[in-house]
C-alpha atoms as a PDB file:
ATOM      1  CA  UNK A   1     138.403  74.102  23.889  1.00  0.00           C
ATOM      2  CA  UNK A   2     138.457  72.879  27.513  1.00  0.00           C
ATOM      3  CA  UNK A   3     135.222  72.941  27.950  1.00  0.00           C
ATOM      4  CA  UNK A   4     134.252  71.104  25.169  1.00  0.00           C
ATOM      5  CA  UNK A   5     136.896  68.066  26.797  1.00  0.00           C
ATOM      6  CA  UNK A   6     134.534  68.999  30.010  1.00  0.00           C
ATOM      7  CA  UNK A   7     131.015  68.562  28.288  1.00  0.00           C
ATOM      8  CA  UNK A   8     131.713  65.379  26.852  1.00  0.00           C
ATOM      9  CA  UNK A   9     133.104  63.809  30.581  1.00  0.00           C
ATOM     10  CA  UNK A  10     131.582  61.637  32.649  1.00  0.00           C
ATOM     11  CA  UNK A  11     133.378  63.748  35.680  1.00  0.00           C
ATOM     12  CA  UNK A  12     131.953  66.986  34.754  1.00  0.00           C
ATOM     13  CA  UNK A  13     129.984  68.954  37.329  1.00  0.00           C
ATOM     14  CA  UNK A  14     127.675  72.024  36.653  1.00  0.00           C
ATOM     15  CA  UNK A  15     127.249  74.928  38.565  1.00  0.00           C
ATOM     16  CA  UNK A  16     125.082  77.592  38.234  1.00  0.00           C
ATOM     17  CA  UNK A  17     127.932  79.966  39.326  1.00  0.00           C
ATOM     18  CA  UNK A  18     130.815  78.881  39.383  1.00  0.00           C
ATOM     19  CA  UNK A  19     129.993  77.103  35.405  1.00  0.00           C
ATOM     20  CA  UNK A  20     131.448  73.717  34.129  1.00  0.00           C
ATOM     21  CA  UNK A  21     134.368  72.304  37.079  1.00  0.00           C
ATOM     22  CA  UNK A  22     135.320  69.076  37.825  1.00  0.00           C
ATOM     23  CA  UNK A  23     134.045  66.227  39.979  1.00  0.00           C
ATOM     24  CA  UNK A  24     137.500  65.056  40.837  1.00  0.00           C
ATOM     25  CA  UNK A  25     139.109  68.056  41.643  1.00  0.00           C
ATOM     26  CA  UNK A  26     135.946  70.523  42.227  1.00  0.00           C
ATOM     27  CA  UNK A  27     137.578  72.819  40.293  1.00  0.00           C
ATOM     28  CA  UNK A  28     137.712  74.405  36.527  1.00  0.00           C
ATOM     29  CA  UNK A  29     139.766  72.675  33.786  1.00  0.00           C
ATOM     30  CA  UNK A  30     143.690  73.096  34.280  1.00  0.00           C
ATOM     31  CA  UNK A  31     145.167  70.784  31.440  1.00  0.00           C
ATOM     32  CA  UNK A  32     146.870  72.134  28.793  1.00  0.00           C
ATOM     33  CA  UNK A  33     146.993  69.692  25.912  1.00  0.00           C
ATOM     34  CA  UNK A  34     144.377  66.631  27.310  1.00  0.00           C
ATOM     35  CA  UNK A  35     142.889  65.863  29.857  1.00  0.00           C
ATOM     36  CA  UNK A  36     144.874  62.698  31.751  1.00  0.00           C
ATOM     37  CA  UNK A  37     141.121  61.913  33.719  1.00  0.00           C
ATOM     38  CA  UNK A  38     138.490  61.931  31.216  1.00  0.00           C
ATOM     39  CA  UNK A  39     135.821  59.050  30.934  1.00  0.00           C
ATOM     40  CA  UNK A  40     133.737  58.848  28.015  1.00  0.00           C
ATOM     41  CA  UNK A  41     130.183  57.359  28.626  1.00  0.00           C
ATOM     42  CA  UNK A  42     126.691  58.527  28.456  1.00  0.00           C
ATOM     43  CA  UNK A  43     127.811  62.089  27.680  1.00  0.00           C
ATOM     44  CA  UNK A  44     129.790  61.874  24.950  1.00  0.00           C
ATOM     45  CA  UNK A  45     127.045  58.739  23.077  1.00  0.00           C
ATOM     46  CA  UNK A  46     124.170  61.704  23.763  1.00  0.00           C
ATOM     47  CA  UNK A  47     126.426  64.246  22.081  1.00  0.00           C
ATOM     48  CA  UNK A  48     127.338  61.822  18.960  1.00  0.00           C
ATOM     49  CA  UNK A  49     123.958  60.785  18.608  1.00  0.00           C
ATOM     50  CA  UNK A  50     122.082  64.223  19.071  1.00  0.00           C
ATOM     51  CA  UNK A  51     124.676  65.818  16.536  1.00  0.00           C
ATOM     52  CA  UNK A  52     123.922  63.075  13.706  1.00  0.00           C
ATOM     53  CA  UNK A  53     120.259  63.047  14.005  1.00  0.00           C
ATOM     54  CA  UNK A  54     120.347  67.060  13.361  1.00  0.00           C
ATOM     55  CA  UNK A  55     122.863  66.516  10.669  1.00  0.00           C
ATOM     56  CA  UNK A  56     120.083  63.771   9.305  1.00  0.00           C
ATOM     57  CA  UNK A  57     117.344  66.142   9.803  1.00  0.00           C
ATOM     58  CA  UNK A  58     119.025  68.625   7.704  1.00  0.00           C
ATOM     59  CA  UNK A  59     119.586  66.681   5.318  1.00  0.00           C
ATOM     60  CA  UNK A  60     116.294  64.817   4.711  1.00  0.00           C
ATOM     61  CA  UNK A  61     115.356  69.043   4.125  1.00  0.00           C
ATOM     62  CA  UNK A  62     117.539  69.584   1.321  1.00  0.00           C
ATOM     63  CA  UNK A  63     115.245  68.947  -1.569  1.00  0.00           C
ATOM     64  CA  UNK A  64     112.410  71.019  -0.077  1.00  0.00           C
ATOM     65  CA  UNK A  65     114.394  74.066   0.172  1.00  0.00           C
ATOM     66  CA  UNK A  66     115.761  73.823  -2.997  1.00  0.00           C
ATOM     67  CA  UNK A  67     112.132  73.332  -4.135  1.00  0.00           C
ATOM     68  CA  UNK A  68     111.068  75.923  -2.090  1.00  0.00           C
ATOM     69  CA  UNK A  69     113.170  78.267  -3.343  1.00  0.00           C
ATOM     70  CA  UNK A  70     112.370  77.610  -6.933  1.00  0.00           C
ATOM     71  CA  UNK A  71     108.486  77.846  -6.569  1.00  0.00           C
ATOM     72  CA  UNK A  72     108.846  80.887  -4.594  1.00  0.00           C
ATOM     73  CA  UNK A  73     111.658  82.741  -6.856  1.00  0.00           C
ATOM     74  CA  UNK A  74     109.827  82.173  -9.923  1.00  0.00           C
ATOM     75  CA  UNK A  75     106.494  83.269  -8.701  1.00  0.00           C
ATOM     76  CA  UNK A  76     107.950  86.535  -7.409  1.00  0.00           C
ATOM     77  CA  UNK A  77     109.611  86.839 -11.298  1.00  0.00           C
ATOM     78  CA  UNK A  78     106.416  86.244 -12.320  1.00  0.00           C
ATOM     79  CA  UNK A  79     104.967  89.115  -9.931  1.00  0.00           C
ATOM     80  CA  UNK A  80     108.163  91.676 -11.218  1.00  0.00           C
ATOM     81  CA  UNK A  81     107.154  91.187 -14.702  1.00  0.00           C
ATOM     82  CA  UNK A  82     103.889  91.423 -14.362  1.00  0.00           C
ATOM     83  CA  UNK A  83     104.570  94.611 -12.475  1.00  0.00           C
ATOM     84  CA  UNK A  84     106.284  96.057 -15.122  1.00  0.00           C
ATOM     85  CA  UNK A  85     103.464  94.786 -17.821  1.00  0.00           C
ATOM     86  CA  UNK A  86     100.693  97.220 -15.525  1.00  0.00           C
ATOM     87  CA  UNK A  87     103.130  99.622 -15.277  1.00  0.00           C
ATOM     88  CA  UNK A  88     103.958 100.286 -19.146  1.00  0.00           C
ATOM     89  CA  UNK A  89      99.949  99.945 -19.696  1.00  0.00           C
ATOM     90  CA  UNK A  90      98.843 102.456 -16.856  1.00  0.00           C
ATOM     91  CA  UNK A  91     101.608 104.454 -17.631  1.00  0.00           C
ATOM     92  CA  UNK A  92      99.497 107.354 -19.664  1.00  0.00           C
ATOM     93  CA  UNK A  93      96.172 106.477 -17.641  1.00  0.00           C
ATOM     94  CA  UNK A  94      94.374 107.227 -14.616  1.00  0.00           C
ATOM     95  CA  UNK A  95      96.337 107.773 -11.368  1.00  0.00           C
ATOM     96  CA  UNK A  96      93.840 104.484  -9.621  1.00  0.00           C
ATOM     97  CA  UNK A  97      95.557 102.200 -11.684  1.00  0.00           C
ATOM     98  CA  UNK A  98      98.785 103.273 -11.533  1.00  0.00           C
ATOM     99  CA  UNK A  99      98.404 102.104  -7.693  1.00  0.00           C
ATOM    100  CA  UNK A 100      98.372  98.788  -9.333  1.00  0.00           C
ATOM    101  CA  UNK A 101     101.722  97.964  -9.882  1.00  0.00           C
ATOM    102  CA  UNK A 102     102.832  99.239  -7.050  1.00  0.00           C
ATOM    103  CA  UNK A 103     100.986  96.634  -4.982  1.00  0.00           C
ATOM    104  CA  UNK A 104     102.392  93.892  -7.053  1.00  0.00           C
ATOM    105  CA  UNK A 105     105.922  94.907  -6.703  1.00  0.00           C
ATOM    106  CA  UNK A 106     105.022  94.769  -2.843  1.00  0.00           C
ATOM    107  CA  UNK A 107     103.410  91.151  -3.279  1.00  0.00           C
ATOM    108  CA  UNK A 108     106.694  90.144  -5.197  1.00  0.00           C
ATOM    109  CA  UNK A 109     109.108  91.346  -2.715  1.00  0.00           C
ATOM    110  CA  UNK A 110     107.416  89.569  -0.048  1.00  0.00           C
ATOM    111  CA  UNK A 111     107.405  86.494  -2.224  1.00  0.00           C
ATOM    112  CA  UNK A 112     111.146  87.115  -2.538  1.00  0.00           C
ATOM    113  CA  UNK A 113     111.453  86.578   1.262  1.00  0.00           C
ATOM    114  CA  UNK A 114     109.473  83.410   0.979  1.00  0.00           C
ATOM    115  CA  UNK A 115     112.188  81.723  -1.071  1.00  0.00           C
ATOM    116  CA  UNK A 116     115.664  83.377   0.444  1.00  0.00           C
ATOM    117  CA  UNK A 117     114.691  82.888   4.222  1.00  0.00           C
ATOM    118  CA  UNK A 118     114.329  79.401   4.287  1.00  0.00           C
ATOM    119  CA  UNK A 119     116.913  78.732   1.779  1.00  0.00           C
ATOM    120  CA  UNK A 120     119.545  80.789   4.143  1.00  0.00           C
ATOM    121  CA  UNK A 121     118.426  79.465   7.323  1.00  0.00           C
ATOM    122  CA  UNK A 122     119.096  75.882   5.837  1.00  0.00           C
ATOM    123  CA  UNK A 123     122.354  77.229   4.739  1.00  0.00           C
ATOM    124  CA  UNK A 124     123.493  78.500   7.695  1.00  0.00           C
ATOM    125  CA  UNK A 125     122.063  75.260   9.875  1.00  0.00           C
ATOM    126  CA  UNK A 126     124.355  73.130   7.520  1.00  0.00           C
ATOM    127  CA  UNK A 127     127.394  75.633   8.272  1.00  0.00           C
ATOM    128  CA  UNK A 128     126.999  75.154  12.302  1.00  0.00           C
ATOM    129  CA  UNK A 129     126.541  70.760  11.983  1.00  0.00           C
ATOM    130  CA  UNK A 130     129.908  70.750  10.045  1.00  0.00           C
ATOM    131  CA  UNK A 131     131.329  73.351  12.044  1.00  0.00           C
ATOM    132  CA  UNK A 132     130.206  70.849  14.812  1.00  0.00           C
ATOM    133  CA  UNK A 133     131.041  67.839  13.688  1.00  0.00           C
ATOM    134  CA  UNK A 134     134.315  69.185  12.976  1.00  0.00           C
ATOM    135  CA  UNK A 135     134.902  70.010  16.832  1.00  0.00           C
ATOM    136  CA  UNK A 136     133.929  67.053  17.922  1.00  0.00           C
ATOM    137  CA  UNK A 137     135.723  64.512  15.358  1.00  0.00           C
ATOM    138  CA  UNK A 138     139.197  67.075  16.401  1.00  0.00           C
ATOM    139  CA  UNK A 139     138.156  66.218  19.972  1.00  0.00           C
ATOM    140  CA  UNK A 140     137.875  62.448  19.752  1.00  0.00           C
ATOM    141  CA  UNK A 141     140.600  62.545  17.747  1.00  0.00           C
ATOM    142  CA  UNK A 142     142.984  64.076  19.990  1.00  0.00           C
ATOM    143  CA  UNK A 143     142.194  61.002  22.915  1.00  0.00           C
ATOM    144  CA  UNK A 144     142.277  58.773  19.792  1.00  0.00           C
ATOM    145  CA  UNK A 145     138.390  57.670  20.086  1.00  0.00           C
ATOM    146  CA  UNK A 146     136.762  56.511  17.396  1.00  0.00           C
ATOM    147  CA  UNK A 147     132.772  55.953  16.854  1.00  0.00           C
ATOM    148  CA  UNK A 148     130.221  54.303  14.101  1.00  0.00           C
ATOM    149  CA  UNK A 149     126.950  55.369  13.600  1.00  0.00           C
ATOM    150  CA  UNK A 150     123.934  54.809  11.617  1.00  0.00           C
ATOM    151  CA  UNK A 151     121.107  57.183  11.854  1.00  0.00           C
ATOM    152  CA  UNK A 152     117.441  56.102  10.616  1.00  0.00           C
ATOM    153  CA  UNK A 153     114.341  56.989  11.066  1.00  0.00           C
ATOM    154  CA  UNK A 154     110.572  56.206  10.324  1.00  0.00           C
ATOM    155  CA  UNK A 155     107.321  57.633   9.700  1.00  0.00           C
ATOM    156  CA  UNK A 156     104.081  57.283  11.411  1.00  0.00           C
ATOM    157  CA  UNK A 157     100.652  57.847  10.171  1.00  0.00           C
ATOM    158  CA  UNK A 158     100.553  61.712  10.215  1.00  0.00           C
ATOM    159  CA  UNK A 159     104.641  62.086   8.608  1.00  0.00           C
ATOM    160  CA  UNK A 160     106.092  62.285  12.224  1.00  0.00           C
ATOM    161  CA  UNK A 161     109.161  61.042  12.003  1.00  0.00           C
ATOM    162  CA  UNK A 162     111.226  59.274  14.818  1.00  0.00           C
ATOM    163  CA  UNK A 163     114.576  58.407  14.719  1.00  0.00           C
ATOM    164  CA  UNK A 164     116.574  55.725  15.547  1.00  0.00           C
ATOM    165  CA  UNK A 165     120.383  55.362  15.711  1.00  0.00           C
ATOM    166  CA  UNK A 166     122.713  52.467  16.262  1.00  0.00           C
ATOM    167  CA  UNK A 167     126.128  53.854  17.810  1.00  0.00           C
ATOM    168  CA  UNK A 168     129.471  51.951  18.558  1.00  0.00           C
ATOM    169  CA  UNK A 169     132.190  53.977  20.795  1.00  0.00           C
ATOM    170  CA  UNK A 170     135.536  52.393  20.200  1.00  0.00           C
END
């Protein structure tokens, strides 16, 4: 956890060696509790403001997942029960067309993985932003620093979409 006091400093100083140590002492982090030194500036408003415009990324992806994962879950249903439909009518016939089904049940598996991956990955994104935002709100909490933010954004022509925040440090 002292490094996390150290990455949000205005005193910290990175080495390529010796890692994260401190401008005012050259060395690494001694406190135990809080650190009696720290200064808040740039560092800390580029953490706060990085961490909510990922947070409002992930969010503005919700609904397509979820979509996502619908379109793709039913059409690989779809694909099982056809599957199962060539399989009960080739059953008795010639060995060609048995190969049938087979390649469905392929093209429905894959389809599978077209609506889990995304849907996971989106889950587990979510899970490291709060897991995130939790460490840092602990943090500020601790030195008894409090911050407002609002995060928007806008879209250009082609969907690109840049965002804008407003952040207060108090």
């Amino acid at each position: 956890m002292k490094s996390k006091h150290c990455q949000l400093c205005e005193h910290k100083n990175m080495h390529i060696l010796t890692g994260t140590t401190c401008k005012l002492t050259e060395k690494k982090p001694n406190f135990n509790y809080k650190c009696k030194d720290i200064k808040w500036g740039k560092n800390l408003k580029n953490s706060i403001s990085n961490l909510y415009i990922d947070i409002k990324k992930n969010d503005l992806q919700t609904n397509l997942v979820y979509l996502n994962f619908v379109v793709f879950f039913t059409l690989s249903l779809v694909a099982f029960y056809y599957c199962y439909y060539l399989f009960v009518k080739s059953y008795n016939n010639d060995f060609v067309l048995f190969r049938l089904p087979l390649l469905v049940f392929v093209a429905g598996t894959i389809l599978l993985g077209y609506s889990f991956n995304p849907l996971l990955r989106y889950i587990r994104d979510r899970n490291d932003l709060k897991r995130k935002k939790k460490e840092l709100d602990q943090l500020l909490e601790l030195y008894r620093v409090d911050f407002s933010i609002d995060v928007d954004y806008e879209k250009d022509a082609h969907g690109n979409k840049t965002f804008h925040y407003d952040l207060k440090v108090f």
